[in-house]
Every structure is written in structure tokens, then in C-alpha cells.
N, C-alpha and C. Protein backbone atom coordinates (compact mmCIF):
# COMPACT_ATOMS: atom_id res chain seq x y z
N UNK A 1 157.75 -178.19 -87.30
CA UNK A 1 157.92 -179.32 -86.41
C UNK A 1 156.89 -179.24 -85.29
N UNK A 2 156.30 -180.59 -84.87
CA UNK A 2 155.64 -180.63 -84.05
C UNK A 2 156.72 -180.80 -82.88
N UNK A 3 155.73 -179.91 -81.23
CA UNK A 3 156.50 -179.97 -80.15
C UNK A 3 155.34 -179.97 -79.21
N UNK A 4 155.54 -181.03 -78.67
CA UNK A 4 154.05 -181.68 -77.17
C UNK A 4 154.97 -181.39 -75.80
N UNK A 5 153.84 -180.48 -75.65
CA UNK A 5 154.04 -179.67 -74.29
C UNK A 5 153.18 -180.41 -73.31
N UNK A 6 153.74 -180.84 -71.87
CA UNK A 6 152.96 -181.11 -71.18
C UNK A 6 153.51 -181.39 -69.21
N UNK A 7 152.72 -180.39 -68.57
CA UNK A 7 153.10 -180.09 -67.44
C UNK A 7 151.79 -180.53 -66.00
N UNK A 8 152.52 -180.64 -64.93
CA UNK A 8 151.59 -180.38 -64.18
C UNK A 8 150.95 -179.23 -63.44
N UNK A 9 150.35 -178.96 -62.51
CA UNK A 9 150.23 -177.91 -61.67
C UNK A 9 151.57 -176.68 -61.81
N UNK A 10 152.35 -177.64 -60.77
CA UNK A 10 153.58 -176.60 -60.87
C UNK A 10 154.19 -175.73 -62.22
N UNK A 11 154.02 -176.87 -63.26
CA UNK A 11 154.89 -175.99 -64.32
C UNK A 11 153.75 -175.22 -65.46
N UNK A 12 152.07 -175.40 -64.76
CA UNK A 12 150.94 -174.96 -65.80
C UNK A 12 151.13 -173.25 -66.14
N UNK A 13 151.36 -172.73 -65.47
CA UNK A 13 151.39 -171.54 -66.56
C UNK A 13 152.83 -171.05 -67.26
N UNK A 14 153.90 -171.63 -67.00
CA UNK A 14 155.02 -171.82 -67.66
C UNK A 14 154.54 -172.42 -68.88
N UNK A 15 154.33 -173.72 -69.00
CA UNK A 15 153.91 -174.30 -70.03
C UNK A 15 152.89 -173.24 -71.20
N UNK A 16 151.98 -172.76 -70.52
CA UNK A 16 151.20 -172.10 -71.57
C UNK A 16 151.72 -171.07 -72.61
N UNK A 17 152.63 -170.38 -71.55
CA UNK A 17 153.57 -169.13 -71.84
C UNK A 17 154.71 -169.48 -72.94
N UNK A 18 155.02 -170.89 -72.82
CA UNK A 18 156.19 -171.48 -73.49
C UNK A 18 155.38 -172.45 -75.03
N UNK A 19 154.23 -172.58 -75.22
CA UNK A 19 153.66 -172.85 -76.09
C UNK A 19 153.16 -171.94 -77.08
N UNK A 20 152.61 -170.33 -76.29
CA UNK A 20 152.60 -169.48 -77.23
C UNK A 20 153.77 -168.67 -77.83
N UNK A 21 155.15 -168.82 -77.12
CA UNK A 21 155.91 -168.71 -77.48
C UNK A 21 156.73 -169.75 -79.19
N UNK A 22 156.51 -171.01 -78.80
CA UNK A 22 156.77 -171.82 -79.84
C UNK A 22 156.24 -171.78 -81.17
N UNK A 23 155.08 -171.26 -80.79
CA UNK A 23 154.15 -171.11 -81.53
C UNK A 23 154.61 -169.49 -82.91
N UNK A 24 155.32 -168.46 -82.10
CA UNK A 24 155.63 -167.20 -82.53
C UNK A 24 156.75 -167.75 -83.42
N UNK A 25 157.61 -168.74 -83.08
CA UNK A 25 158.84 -169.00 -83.35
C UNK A 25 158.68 -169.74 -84.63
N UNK A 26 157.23 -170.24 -84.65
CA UNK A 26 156.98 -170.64 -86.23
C UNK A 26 157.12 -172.52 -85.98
N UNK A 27 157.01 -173.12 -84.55
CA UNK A 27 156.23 -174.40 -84.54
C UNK A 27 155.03 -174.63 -84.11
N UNK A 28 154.83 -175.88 -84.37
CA UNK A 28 153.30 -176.29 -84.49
C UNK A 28 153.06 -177.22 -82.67
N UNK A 29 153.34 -175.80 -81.57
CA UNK A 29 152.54 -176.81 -80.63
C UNK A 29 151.42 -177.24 -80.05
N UNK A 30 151.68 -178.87 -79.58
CA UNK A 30 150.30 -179.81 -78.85
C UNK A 30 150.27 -179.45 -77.23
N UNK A 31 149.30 -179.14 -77.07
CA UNK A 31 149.00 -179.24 -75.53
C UNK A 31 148.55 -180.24 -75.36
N UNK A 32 149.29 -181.25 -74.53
CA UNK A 32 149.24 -182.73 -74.03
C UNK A 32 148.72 -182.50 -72.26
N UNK A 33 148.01 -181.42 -72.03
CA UNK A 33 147.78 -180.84 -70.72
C UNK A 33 148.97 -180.83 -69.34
N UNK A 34 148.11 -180.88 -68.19
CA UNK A 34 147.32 -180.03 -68.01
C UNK A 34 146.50 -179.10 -68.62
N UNK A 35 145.21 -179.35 -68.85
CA UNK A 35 144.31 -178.49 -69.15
C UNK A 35 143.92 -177.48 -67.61
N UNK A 36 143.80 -177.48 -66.86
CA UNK A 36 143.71 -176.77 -65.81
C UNK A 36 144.50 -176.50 -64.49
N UNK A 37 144.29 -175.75 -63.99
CA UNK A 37 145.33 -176.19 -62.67
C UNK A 37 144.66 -176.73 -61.74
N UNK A 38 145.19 -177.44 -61.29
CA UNK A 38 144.73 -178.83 -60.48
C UNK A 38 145.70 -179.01 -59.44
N UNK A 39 145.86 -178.72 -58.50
CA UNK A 39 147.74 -179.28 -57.85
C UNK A 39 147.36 -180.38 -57.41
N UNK A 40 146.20 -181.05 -57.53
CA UNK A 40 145.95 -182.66 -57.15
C UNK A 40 146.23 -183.88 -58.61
N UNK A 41 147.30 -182.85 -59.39
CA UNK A 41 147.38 -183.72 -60.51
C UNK A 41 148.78 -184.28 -60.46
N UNK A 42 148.85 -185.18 -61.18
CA UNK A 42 150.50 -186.07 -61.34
C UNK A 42 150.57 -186.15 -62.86
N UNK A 43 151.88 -185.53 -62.70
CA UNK A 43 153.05 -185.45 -63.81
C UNK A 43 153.37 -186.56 -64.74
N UNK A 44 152.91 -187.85 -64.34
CA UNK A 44 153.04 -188.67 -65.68
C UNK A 44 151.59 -188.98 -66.48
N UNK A 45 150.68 -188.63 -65.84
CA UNK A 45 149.48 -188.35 -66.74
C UNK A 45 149.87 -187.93 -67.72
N UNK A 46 150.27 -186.35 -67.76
CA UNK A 46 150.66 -185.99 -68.94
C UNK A 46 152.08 -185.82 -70.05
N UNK A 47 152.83 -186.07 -68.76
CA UNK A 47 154.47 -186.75 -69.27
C UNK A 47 154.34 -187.59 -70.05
N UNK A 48 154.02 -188.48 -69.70
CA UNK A 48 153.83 -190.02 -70.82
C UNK A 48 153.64 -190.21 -72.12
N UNK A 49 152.12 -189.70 -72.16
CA UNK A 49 151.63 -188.94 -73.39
C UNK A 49 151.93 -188.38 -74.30
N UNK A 50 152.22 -187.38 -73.96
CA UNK A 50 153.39 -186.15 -74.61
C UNK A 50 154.63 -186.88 -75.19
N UNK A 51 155.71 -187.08 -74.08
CA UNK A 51 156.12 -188.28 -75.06
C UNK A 51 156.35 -188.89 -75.98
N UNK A 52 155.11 -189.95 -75.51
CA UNK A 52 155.19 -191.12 -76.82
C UNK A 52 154.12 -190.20 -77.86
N UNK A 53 153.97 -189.25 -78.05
CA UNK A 53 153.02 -188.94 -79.29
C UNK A 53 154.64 -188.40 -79.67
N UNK A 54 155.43 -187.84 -79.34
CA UNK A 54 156.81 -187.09 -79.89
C UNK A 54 157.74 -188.30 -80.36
N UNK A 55 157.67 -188.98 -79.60
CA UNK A 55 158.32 -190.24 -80.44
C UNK A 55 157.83 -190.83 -81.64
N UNK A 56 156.67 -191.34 -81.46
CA UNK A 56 155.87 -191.45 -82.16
C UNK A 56 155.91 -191.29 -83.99
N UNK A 57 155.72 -189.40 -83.50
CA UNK A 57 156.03 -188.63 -84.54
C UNK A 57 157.63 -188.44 -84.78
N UNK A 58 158.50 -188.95 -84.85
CA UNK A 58 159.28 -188.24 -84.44
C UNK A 58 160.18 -186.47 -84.61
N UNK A 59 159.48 -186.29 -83.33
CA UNK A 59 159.26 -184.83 -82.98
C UNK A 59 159.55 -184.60 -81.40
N UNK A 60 159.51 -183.41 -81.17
CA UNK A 60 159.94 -183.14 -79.62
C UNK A 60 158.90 -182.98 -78.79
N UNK A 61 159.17 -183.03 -77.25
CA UNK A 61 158.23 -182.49 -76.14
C UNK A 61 159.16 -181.69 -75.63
N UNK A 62 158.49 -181.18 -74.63
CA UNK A 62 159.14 -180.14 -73.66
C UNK A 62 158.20 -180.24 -72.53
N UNK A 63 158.45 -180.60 -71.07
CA UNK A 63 157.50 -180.84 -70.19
C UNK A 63 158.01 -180.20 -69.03
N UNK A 64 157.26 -179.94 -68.21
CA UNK A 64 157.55 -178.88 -66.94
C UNK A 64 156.79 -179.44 -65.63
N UNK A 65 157.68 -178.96 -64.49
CA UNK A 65 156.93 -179.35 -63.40
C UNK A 65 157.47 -178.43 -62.52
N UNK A 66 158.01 -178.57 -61.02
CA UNK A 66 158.17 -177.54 -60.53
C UNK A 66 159.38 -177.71 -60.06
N UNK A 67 160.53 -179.08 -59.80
CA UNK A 67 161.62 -178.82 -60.37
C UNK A 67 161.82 -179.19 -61.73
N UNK A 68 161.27 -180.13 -62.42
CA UNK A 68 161.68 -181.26 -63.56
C UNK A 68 161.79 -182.17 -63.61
N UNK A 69 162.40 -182.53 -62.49
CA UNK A 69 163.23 -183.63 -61.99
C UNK A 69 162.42 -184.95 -61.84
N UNK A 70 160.92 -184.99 -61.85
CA UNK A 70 160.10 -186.49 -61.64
C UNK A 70 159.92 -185.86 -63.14
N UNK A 71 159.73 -185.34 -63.89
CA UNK A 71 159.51 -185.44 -65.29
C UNK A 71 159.87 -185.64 -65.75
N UNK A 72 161.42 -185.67 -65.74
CA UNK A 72 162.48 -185.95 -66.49
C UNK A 72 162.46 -187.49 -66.48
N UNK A 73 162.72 -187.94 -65.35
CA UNK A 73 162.78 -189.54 -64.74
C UNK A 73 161.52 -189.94 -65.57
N UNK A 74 160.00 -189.77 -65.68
CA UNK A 74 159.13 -190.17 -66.06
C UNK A 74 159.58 -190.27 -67.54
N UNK A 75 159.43 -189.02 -68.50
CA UNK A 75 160.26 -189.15 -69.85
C UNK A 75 160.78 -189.99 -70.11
N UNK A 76 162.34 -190.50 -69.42
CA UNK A 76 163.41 -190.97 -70.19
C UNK A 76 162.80 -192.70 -69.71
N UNK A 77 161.63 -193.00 -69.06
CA UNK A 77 161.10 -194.56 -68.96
C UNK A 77 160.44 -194.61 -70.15
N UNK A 78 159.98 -193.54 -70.99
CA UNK A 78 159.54 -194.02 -72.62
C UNK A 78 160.49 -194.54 -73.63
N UNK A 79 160.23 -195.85 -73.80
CA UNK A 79 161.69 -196.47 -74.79
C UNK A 79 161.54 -195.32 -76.01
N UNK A 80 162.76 -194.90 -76.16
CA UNK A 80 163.09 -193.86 -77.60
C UNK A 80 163.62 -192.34 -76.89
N UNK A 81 162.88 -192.11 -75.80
CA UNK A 81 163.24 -190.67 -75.20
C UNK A 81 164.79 -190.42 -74.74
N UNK A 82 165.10 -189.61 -74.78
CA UNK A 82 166.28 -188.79 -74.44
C UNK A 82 166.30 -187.88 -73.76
N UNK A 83 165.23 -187.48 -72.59
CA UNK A 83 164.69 -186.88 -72.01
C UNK A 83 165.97 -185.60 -71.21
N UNK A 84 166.35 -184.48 -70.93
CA UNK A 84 167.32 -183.63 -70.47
C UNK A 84 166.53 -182.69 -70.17
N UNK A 85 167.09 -182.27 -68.35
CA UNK A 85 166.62 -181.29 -67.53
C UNK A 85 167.75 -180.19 -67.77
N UNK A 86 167.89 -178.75 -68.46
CA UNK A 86 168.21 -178.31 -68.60
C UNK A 86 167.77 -176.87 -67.88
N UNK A 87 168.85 -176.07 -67.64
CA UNK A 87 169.02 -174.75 -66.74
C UNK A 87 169.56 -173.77 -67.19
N UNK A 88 169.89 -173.86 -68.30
CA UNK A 88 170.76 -172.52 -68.99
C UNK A 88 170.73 -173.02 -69.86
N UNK A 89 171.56 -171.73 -70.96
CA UNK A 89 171.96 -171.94 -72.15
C UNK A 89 172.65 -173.29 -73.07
N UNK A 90 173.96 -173.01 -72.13
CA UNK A 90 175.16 -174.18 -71.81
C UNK A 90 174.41 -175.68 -72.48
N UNK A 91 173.42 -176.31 -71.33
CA UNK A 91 173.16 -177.51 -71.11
C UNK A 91 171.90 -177.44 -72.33
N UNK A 92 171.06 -177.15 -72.43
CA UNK A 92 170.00 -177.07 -73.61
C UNK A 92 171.06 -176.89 -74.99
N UNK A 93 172.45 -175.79 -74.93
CA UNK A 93 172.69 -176.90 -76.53
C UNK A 93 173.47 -177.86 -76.73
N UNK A 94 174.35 -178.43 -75.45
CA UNK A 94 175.40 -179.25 -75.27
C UNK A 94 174.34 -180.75 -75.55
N UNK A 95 173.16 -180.54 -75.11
CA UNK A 95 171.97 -181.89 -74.54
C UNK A 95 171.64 -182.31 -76.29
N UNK A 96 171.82 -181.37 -77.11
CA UNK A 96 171.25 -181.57 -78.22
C UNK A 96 172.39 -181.76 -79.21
N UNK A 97 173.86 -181.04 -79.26
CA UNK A 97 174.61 -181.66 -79.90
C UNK A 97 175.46 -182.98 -79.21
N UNK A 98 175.51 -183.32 -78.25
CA UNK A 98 176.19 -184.48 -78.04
C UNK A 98 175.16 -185.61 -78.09
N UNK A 99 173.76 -185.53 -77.22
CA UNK A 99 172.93 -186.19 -76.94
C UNK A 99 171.50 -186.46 -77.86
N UNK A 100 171.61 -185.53 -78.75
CA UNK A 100 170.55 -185.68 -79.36
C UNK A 100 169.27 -185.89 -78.98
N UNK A 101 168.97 -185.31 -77.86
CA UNK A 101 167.88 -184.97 -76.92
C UNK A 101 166.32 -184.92 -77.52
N UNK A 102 165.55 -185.74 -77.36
CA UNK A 102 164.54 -185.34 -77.72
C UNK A 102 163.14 -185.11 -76.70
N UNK A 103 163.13 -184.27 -75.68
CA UNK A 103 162.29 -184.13 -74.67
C UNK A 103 162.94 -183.39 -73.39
N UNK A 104 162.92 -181.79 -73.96
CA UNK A 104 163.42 -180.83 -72.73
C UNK A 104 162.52 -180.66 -71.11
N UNK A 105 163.25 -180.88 -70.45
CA UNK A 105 162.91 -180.79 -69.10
C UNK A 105 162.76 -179.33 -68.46
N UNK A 106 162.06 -178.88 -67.83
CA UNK A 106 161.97 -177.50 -67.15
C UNK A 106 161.29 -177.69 -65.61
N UNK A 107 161.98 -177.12 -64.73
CA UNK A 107 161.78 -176.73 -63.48
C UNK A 107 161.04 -175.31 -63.31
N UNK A 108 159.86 -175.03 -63.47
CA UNK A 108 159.22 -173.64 -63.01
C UNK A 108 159.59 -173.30 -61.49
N UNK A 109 159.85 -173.81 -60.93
CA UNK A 109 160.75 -173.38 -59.58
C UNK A 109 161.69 -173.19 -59.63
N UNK A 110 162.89 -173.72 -60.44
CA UNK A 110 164.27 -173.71 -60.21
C UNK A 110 164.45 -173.14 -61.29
N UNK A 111 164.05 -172.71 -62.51
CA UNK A 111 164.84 -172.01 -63.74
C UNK A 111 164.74 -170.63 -63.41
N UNK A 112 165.92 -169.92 -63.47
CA UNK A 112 166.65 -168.76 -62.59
C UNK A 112 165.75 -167.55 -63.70
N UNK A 113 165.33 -166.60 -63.22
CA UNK A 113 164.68 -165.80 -64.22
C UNK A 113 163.12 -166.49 -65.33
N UNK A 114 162.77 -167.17 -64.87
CA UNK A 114 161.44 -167.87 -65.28
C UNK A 114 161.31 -167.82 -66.49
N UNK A 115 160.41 -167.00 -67.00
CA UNK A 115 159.75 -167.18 -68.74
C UNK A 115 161.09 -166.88 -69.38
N UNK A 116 162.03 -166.04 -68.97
CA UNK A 116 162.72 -165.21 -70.10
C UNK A 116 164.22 -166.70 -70.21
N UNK A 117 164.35 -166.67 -69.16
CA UNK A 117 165.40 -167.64 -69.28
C UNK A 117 164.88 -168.82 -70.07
N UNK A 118 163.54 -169.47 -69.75
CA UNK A 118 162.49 -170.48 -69.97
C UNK A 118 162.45 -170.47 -71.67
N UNK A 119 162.28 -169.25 -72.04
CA UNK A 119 162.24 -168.90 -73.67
C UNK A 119 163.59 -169.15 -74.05
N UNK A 120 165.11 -169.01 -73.64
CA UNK A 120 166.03 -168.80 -74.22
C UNK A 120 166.51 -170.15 -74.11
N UNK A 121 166.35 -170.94 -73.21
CA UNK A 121 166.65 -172.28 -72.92
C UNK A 121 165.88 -173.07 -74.51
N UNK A 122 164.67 -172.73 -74.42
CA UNK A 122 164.06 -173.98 -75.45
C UNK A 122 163.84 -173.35 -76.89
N UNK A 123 164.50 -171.99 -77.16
CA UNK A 123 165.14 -171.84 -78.41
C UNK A 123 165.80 -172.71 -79.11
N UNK A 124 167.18 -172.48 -77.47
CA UNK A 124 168.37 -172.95 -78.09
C UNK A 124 168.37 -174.56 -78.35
N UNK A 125 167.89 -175.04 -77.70
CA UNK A 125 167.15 -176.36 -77.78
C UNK A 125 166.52 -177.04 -78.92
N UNK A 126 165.61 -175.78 -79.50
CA UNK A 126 164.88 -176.17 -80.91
C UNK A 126 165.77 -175.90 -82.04
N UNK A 127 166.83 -174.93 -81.75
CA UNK A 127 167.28 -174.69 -83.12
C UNK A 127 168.75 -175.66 -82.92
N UNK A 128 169.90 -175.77 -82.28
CA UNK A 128 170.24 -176.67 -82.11
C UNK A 128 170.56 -178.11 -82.98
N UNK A 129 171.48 -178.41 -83.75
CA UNK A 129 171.20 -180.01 -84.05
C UNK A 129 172.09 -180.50 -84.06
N UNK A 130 172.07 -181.65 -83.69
CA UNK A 130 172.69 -183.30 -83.23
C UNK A 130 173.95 -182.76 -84.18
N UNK A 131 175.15 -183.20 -83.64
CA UNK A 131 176.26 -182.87 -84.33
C UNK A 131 176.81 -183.93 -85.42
N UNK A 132 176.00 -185.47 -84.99
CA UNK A 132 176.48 -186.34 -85.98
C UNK A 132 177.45 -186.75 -85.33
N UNK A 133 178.31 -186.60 -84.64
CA UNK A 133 179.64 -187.23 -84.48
C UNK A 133 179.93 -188.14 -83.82
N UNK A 134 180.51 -189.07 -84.38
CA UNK A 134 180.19 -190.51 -84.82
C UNK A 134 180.54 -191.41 -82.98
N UNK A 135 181.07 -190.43 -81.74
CA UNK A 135 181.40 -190.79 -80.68
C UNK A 135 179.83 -190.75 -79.89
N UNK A 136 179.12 -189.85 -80.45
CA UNK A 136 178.12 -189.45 -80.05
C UNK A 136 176.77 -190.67 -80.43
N UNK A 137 177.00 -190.46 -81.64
CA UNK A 137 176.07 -191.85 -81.80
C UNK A 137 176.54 -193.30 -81.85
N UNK A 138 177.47 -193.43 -81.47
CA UNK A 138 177.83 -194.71 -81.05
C UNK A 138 177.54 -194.62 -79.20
N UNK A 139 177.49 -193.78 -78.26
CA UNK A 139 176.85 -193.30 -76.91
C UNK A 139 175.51 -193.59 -77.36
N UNK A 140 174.94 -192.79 -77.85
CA UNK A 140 173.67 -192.99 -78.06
C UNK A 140 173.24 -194.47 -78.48
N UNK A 141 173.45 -195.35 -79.24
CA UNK A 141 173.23 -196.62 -79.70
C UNK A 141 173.14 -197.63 -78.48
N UNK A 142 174.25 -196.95 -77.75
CA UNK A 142 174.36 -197.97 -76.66
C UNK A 142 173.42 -197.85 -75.43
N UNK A 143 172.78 -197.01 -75.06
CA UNK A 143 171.52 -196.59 -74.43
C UNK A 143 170.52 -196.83 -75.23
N UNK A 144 170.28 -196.86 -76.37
CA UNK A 144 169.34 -197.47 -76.81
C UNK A 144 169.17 -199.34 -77.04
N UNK A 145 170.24 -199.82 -76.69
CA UNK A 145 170.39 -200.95 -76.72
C UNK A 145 169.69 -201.10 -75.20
N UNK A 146 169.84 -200.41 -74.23
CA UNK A 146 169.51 -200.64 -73.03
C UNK A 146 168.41 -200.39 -72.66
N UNK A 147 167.55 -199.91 -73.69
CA UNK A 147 165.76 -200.16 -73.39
C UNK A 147 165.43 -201.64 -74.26
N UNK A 148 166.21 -201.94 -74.63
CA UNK A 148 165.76 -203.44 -75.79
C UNK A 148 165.73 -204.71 -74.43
């Protein structure tokens, strides 16, 4: 599976760390940049992008900033995204079986224990799947009615 990574300043070497990681885990990730660190850069440059190439395909992103929190918001304005800022275990697999999440959020400031937590969060995230249940995608349908 393809997975488009893409952060700003704040979340650039998280991101890198979390791509060669994906990468070990046996997916195929895109660096949708930051290509450099820049802290004069903005987060939907490469939010956006990332994204809609994951929609697109349909496939995941995972995007970082330095809480999440304008990334997340940026994400979930792409009609199709399901965008979830997740902090633990808990919420990265709850986001994916109820919500069917497709675009994990990360705070490089606020995720408690950084890479290691950072790795265990978007495991559980990737391996994870949509439970199907039929309360769930009838929720879901109806948010998708609300980008139409």
C-alpha cells in the first residue's frame, strides 16, 4: 500500500523517521515534502497534496506538524478525507475501526515519547481495518453526503 507522508517544519524530521519506518514495515512510502526545513513553510502546501494523491489512489497519508491540529483541519477540507489526530494507541485504532480513517494526524510537539510512540501509533493505524459495521458506515455516508 501506498502511504503520502507530508509535514511541515515542525513535524520534518518526524516525518522522515516515520517514512523509513513504513518503509521497514513493508509499505511503499511518498514524500509529498517538506523537502527541507524551512520554518517559513505552511502546512497545506504539503497537506493538500498528500491528500488528494491518497484519495486519489485510494490509499493513506499520514501528515505531521507540530501539534496536528491545522493539519488535520487542512486534510479533512479534501472531499473524501477522514482525516484523525491521534495520540495513543486507543485513538489510532478506534479512528480506523469505527471511522475508517484515511489520513493520520501527528503532533511532533505533543505526541508523548516522540518517534517510539510516533511508530506505535501509525502501526496500529496501518494494520487496523474498518470494522464494516453497518452503524459505522451509515455515520460515515452521512459525512460524506456533507462534502456533496
Amino acid at each position: 500500500m501506498k502511504i503520502f507522508f507530508a509535514a511541515d517544519h515542525a513535524g520534518f524530521k518526524l516525518k522522515n523517521e516515520l517514512i523509513n519506518y513504513a518503509a521497514k514495515l513493508g509499505y511503499e512510502p511518498i514524500d509529498s515534502g517538506a523537502f527541507a526545513l524551512n520554518n517559513d513553510d505552511d502546512y497545506p502546501d504539503f497537506v493538500v497534496p498528500a491528500v488528494n494523491a491518497a484519495i486519489a489512489t485510494k490509499s493513506r497519508a499520514v501528515v505531521l506538524g507540530g501539534s496536528g491540529i491545522g493539519e488535520c483541519i487542512a486534510a479533512n477540507k479534501v472531499k473524501g478525507a477522514r482525516a484523525a489526530l491521534c495520540f495513543d494507541a486507543y485513538t489510532a485504532k478506534i479512528t480506523r475501526l469505527d471511522n475508517d480513517s484515511n489520513v493520520l494526524c501527528f503532533g511532533s510537539r505533543t505526541t508523548a515519547g516522540k518517534l517510539e510512540t510516533a511508530k506505535k501509533i501509525m502501526k496500529i493505524w496501518l494494520e487496523t481495518k474498518f470494522s464494516n459495521a453497518s452503524r459505522h458506515k451509515r455515520r460515515i455516508t452521512k459525512i460524506a453526503k456533507l462534502e456533496a
